[in-house]
N, C-alpha and C. Protein backbone atom coordinates (compact mmCIF):
# COMPACT_ATOMS: atom_id res chain seq x y z
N UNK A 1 0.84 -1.18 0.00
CA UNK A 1 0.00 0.00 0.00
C UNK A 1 0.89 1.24 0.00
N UNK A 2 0.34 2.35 -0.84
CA UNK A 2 1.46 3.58 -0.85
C UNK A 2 0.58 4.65 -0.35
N UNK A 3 1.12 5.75 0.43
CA UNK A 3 -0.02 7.10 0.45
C UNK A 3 0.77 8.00 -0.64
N UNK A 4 -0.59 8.31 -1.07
CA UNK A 4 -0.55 9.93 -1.45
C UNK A 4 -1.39 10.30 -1.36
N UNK A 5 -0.99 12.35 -1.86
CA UNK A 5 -2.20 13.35 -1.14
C UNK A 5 -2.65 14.02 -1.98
N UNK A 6 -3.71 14.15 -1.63
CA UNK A 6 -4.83 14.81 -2.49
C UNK A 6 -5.13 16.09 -1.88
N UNK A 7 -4.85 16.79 -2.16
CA UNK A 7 -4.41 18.40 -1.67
C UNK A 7 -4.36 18.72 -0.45
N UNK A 8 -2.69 17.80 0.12
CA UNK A 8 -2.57 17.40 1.30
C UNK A 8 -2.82 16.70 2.41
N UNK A 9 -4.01 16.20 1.88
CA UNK A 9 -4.88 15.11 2.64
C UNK A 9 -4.39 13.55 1.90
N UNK A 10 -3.91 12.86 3.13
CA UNK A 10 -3.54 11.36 3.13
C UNK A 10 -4.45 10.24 2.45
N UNK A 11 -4.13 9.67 1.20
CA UNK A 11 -4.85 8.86 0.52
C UNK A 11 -4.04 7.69 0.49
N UNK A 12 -4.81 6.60 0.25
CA UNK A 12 -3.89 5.21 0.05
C UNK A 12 -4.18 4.64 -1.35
N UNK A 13 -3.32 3.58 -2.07
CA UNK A 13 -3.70 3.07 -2.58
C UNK A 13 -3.70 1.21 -2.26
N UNK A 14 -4.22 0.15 -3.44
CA UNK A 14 -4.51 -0.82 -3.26
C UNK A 14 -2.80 -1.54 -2.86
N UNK A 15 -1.64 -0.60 -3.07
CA UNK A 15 -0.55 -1.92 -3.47
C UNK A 15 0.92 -0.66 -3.86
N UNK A 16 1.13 -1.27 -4.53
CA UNK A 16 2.64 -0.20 -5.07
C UNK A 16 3.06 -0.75 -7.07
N UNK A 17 3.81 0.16 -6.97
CA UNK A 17 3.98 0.26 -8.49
C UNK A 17 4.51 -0.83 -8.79
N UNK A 18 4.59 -1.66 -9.88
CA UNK A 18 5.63 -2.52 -9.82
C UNK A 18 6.63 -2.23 -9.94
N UNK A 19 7.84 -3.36 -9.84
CA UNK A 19 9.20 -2.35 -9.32
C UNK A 19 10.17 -2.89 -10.61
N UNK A 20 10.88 -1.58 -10.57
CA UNK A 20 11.73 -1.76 -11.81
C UNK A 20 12.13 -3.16 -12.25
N UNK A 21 12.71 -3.83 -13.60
CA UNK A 21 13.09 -5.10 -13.52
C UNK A 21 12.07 -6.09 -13.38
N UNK A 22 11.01 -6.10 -13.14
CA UNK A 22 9.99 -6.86 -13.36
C UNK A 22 8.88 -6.72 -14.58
N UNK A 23 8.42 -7.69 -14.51
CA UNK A 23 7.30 -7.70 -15.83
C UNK A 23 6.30 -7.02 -15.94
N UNK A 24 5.88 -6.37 -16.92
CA UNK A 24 4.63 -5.71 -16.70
C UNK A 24 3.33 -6.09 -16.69
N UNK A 25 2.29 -6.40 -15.57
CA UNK A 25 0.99 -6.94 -15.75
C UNK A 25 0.40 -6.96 -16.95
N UNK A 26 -0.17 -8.42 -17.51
CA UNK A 26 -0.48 -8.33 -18.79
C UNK A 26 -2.25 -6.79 -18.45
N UNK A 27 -2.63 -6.66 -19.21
CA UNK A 27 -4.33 -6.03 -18.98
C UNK A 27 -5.21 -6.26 -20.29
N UNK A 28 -6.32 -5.81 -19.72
CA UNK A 28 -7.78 -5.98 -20.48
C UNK A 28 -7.96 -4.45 -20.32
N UNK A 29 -8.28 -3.46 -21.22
CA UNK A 29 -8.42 -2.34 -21.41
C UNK A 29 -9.15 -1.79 -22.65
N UNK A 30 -10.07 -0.77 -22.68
CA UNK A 30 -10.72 -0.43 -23.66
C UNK A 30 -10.56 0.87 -24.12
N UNK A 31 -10.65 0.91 -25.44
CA UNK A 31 -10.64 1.88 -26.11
C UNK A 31 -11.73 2.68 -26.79
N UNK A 32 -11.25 3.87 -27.46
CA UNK A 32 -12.31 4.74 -28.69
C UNK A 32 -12.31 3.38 -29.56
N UNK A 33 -14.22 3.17 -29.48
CA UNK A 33 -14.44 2.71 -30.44
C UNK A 33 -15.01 0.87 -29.62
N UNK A 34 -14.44 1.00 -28.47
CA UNK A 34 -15.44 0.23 -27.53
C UNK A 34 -14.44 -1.35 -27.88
N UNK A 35 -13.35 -1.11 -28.58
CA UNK A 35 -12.72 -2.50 -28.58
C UNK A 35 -11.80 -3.16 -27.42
N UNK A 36 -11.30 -3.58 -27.43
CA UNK A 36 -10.76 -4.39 -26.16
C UNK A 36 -9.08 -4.59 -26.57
N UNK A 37 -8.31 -4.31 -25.46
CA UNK A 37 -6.32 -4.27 -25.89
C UNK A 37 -5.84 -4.82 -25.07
N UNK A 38 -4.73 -5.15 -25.26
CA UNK A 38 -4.12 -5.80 -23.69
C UNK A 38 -2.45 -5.67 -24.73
N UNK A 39 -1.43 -5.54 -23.88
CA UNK A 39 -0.10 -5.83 -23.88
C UNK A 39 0.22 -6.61 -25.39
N UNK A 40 -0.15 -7.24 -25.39
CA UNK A 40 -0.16 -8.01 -27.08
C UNK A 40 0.03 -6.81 -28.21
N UNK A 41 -1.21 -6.08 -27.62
CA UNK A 41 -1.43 -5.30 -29.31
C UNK A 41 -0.23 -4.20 -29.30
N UNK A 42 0.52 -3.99 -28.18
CA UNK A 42 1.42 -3.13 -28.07
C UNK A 42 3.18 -3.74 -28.30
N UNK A 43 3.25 -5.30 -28.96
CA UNK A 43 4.32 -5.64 -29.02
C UNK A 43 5.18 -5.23 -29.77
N UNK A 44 6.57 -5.50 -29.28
CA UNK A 44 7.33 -4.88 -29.82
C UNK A 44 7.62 -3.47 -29.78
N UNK A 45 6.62 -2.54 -28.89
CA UNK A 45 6.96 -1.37 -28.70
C UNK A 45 7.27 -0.80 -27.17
N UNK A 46 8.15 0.12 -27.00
CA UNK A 46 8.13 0.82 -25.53
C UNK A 46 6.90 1.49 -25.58
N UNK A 47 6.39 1.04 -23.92
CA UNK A 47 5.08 1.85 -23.84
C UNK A 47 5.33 2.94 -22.82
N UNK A 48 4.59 4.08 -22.38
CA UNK A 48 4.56 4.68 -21.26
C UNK A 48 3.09 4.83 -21.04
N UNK A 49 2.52 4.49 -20.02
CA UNK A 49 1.80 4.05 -19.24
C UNK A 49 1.14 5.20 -18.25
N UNK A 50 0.76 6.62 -19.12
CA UNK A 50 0.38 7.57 -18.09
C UNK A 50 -1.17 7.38 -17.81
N UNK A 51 -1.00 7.14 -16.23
CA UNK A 51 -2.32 6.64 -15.41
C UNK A 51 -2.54 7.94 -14.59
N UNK A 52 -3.84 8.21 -15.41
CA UNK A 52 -4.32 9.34 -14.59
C UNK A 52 -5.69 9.73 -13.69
N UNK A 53 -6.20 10.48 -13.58
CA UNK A 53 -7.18 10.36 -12.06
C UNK A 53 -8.39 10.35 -12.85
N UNK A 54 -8.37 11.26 -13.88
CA UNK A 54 -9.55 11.66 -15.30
C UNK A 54 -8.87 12.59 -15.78
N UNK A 55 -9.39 12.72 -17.52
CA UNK A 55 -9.16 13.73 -18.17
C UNK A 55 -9.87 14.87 -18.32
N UNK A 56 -10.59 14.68 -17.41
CA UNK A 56 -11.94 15.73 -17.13
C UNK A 56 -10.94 16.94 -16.08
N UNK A 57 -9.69 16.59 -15.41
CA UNK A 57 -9.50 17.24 -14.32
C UNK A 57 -8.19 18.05 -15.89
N UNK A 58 -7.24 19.67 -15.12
CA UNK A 58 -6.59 20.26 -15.83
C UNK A 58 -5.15 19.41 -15.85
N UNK A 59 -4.65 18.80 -14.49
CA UNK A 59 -3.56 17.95 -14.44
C UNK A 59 -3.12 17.07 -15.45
N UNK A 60 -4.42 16.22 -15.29
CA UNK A 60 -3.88 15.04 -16.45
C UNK A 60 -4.28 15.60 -17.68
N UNK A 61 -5.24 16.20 -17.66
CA UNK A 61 -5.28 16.95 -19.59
C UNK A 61 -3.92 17.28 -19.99
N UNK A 62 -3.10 18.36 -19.03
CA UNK A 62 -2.09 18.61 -19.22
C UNK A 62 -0.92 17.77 -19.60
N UNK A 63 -1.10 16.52 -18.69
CA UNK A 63 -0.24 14.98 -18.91
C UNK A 63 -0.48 14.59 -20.21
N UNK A 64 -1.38 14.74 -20.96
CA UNK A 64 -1.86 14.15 -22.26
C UNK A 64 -1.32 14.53 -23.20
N UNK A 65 -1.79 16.15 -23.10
CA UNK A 65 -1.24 16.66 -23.88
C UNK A 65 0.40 16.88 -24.14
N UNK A 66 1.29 16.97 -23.17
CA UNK A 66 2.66 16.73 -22.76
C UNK A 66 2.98 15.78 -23.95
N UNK A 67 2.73 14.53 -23.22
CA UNK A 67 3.35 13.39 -23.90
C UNK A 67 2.85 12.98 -25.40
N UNK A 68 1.25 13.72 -25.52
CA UNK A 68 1.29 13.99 -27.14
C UNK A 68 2.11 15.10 -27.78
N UNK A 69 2.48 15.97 -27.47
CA UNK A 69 3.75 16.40 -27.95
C UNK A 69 5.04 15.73 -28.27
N UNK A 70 5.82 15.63 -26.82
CA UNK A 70 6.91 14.86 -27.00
C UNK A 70 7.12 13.59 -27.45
N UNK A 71 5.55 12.64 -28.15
CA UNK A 71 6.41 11.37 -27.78
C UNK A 71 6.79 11.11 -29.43
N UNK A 72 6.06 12.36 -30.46
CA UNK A 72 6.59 12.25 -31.57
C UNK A 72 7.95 12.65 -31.60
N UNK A 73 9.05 12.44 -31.00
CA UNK A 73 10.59 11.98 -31.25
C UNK A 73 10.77 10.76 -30.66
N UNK A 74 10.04 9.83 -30.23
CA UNK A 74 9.91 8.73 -30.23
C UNK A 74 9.27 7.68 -30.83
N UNK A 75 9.82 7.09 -32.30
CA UNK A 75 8.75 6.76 -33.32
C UNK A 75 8.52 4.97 -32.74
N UNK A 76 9.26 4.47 -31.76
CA UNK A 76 8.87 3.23 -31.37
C UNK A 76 8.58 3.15 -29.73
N UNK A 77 7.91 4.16 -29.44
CA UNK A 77 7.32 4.21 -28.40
C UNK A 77 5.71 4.67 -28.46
N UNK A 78 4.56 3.91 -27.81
CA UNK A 78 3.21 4.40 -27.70
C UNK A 78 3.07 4.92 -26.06
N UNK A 79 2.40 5.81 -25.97
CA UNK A 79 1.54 6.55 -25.15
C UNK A 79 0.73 6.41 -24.90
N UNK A 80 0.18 5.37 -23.45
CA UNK A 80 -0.86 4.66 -23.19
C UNK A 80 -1.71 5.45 -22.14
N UNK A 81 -2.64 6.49 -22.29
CA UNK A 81 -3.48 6.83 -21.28
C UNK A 81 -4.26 6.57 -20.76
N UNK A 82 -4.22 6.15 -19.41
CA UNK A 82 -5.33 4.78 -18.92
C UNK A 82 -5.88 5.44 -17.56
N UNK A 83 -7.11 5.46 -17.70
CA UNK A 83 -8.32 6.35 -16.70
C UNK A 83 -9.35 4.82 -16.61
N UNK A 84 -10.21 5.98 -15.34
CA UNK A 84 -11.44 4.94 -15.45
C UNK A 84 -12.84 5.72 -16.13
N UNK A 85 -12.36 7.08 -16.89
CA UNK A 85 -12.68 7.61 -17.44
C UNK A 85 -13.55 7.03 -18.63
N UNK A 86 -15.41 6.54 -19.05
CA UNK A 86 -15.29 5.88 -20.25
C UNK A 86 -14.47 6.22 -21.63
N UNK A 87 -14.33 5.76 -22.55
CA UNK A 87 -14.06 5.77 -23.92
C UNK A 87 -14.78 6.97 -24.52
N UNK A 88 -15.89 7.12 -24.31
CA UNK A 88 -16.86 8.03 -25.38
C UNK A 88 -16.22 9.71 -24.60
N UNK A 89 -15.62 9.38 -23.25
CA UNK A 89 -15.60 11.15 -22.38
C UNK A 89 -13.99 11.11 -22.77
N UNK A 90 -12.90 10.32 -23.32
CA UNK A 90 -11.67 10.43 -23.44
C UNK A 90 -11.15 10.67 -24.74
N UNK A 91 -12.43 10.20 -26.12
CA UNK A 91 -12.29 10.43 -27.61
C UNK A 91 -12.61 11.94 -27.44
N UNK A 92 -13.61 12.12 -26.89
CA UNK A 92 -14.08 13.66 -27.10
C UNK A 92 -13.12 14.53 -26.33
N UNK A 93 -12.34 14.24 -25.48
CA UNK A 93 -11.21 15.03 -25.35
C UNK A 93 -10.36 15.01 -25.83
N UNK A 94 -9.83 14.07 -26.61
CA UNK A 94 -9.03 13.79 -27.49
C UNK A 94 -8.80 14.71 -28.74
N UNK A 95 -10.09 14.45 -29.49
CA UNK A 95 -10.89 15.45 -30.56
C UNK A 95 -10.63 16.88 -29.80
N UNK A 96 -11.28 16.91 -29.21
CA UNK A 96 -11.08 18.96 -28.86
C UNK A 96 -9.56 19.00 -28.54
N UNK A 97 -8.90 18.59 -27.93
CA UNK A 97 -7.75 19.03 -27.81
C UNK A 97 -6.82 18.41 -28.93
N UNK A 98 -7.27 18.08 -30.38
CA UNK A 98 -6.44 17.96 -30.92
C UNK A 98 -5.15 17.08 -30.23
N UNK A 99 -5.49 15.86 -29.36
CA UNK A 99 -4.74 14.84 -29.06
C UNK A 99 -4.88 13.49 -30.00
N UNK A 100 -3.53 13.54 -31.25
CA UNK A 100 -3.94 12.60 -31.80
C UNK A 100 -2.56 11.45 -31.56
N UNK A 101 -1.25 11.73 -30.77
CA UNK A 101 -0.38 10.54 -30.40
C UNK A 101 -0.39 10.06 -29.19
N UNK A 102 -1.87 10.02 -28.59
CA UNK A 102 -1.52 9.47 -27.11
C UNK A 102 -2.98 8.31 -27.38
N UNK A 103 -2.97 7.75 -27.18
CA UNK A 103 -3.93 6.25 -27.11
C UNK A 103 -4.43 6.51 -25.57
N UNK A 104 -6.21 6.52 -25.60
CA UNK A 104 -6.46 6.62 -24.35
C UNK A 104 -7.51 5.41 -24.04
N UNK A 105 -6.95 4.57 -23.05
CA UNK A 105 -7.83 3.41 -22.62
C UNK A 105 -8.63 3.37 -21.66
N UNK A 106 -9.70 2.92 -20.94
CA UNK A 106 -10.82 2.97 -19.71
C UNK A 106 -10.09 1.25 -19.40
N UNK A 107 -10.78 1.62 -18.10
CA UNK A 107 -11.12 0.39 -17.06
C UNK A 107 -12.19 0.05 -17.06
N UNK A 108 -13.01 0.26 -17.90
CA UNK A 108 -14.58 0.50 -18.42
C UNK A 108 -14.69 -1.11 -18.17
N UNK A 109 -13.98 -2.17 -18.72
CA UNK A 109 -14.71 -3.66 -18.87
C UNK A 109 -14.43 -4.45 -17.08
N UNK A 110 -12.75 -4.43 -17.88
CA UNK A 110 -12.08 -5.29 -16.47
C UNK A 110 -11.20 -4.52 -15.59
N UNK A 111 -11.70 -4.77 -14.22
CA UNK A 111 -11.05 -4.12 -13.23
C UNK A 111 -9.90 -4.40 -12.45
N UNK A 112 -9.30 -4.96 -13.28
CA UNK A 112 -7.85 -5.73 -12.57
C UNK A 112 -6.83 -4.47 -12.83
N UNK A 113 -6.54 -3.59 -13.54
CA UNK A 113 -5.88 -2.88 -14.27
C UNK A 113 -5.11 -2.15 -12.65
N UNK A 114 -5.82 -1.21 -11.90
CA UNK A 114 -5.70 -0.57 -11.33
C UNK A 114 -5.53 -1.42 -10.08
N UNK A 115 -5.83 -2.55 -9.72
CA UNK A 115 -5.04 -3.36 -8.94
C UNK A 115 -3.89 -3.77 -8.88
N UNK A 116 -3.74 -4.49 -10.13
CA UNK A 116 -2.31 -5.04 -10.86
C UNK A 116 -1.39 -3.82 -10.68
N UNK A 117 -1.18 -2.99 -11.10
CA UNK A 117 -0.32 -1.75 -10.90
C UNK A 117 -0.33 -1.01 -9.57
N UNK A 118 -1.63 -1.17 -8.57
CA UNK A 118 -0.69 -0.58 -7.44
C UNK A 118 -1.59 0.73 -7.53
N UNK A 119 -2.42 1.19 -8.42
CA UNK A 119 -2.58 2.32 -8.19
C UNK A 119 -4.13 3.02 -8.16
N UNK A 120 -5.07 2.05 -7.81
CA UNK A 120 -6.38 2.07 -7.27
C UNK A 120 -6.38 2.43 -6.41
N UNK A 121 -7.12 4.10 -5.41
CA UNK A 121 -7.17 4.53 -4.83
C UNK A 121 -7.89 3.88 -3.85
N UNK A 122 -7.81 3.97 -2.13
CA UNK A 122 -8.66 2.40 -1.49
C UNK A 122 -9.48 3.51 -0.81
N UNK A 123 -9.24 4.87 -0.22
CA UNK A 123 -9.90 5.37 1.10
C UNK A 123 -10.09 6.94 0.34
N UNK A 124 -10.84 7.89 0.77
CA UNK A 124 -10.91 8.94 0.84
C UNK A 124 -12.11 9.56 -0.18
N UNK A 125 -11.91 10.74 -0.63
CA UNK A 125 -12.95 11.05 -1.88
C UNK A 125 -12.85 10.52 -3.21
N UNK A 126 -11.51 9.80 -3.56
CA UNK A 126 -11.11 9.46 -4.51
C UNK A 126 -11.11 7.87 -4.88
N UNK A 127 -11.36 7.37 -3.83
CA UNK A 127 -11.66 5.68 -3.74
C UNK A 127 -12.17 5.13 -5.54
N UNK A 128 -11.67 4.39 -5.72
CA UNK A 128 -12.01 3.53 -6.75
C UNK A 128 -11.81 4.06 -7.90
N UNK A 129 -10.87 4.91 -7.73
CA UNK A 129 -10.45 5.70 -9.36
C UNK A 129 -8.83 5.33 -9.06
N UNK A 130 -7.89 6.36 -10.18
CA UNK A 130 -6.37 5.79 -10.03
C UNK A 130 -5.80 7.17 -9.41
N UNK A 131 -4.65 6.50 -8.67
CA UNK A 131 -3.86 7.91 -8.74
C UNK A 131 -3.07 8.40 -9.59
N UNK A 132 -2.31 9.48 -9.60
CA UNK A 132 -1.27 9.77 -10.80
C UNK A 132 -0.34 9.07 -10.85
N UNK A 133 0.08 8.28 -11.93
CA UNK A 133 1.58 7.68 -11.85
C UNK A 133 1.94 7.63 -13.25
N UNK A 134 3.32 7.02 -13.69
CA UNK A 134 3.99 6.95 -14.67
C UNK A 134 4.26 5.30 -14.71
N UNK A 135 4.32 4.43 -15.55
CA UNK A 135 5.06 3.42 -15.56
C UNK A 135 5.64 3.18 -17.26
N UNK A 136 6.47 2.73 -17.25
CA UNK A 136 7.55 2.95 -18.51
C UNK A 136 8.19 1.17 -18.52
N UNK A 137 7.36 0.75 -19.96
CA UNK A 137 7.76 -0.94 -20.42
C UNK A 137 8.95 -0.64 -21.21
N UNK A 138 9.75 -1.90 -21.39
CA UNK A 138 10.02 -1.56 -22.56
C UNK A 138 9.56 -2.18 -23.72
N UNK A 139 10.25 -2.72 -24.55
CA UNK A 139 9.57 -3.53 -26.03
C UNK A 139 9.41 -4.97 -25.18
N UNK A 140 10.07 -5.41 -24.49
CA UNK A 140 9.63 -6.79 -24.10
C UNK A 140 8.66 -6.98 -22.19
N UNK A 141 7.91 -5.24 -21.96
CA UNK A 141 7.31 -5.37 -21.40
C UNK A 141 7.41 -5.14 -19.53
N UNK A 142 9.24 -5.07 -20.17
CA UNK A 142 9.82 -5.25 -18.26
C UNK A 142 10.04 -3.84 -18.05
N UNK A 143 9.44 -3.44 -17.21
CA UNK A 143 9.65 -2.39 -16.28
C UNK A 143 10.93 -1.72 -16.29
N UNK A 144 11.13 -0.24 -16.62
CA UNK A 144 12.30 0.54 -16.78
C UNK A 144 12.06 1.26 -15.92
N UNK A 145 10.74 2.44 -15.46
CA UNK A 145 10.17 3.42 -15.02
C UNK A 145 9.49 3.34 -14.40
N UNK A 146 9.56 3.96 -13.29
CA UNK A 146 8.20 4.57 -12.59
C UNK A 146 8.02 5.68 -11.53
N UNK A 147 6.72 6.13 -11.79
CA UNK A 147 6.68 7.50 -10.87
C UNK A 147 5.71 7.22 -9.88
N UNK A 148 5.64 7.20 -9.29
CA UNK A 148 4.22 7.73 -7.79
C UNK A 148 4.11 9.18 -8.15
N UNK A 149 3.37 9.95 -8.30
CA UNK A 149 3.22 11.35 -7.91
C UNK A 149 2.70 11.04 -6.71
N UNK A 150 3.14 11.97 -5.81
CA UNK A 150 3.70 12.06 -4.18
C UNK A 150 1.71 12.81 -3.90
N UNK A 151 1.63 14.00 -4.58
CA UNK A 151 0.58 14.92 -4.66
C UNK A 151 -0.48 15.05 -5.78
N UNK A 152 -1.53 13.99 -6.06
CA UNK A 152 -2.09 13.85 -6.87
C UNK A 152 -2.65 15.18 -7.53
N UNK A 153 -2.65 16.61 -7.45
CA UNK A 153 -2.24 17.73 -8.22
C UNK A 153 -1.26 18.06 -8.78
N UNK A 154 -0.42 17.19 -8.44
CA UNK A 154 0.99 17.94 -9.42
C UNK A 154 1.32 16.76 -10.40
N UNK A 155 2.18 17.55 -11.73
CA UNK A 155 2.25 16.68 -12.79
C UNK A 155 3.48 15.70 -12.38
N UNK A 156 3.37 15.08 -12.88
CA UNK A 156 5.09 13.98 -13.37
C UNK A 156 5.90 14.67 -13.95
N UNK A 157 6.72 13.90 -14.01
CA UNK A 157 8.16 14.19 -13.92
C UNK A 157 8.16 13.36 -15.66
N UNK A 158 7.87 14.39 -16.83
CA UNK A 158 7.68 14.22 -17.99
C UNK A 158 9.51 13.83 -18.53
N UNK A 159 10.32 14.71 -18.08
CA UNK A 159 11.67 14.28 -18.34
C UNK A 159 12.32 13.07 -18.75
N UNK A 160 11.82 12.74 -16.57
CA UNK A 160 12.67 11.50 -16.49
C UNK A 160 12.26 10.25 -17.37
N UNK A 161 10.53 10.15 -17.30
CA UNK A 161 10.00 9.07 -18.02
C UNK A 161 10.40 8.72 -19.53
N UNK A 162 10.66 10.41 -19.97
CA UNK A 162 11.26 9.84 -21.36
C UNK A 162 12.81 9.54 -21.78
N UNK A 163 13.62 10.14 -21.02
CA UNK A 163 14.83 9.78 -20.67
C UNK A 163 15.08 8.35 -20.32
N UNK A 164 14.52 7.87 -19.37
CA UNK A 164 14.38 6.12 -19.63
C UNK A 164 13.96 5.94 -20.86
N UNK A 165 13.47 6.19 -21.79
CA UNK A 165 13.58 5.40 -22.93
C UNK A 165 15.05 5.37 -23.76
N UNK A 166 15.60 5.71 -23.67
CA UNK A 166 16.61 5.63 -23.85
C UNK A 166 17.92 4.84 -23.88
């Protein structure tokens, strides 16, 4: 279990990130367009794994948009944005903000996602959504990266995550 705070106030989650050097939980995740992905459809590529609270909030919009910027100098890396946000509220942000290199997935079907990673919120106002974090595969899936954001208002550490790709 890890805390973080939600504008200073002590939150927990289900577990902890997985830790560098280990494998990355396979998942069941959905997309624009209501289809179903998991680790497979992403082979062969470095993923980064920005898990955010919703894209409804300015933080992670901001996260989105970030890494849809930067990750075009990374042509074998995808940008996995994973909320429990549905599909139909993450295309339409997508569309308005002109976010077209970041892939955004829901927890919409199966709920293992946010277990498996550590980052299902367990107590407070935020219970049963994710907190902010970073996790960074590489092409064969094992763990290079990862962030906790300490203060679920403040962004990641956009740098370091892409610097591990490297």
């Amino acid at each position: 279990m890890a805390t973080v705070t939600l504008n200073g106030k002590e939150t927990h989650t289900v577990g902890d990130l997985p830790a560098k050097g280990s494998k990355g939980a396979d998942f069941k995740l959905t997309r624009a367009g209501l289809s179903d992905v998991s680790l497979a459809d992403y082979a062969g590529k470095k993923k980064i794994l920005n898990i955010v609270i919703s894209l409804d909030t300015g933080v992670c919009a901001e996260s989105a948009r970030r890494f849809n910027e930067a990750i075009t100098k990374y042509p074998d890396t995808v940008v996995l944005t994973i909320s429990n946000d549905l599909p139909f509220a993450q295309e339409r942000f997508c569309k308005n903000d002109g976010i077209d290199n970041v892939v955004t997935l829901s927890q919409m079907r199966d709920k293992s996602f946010g277990r498996n990673y550590g980052v299902e919120i367990v107590d407070g106002p935020l219970a049963g959504i994710f907190t902010r974090a970073i996790v960074v595969l590489d092409e064969n899936n094992v763990v290079i990266h990862t962030e906790l954001v300490p203060e679920t208002s403040h962004e990641p550490d956009y740098d370091a995550a892409l610097k591990s790709l490297s």
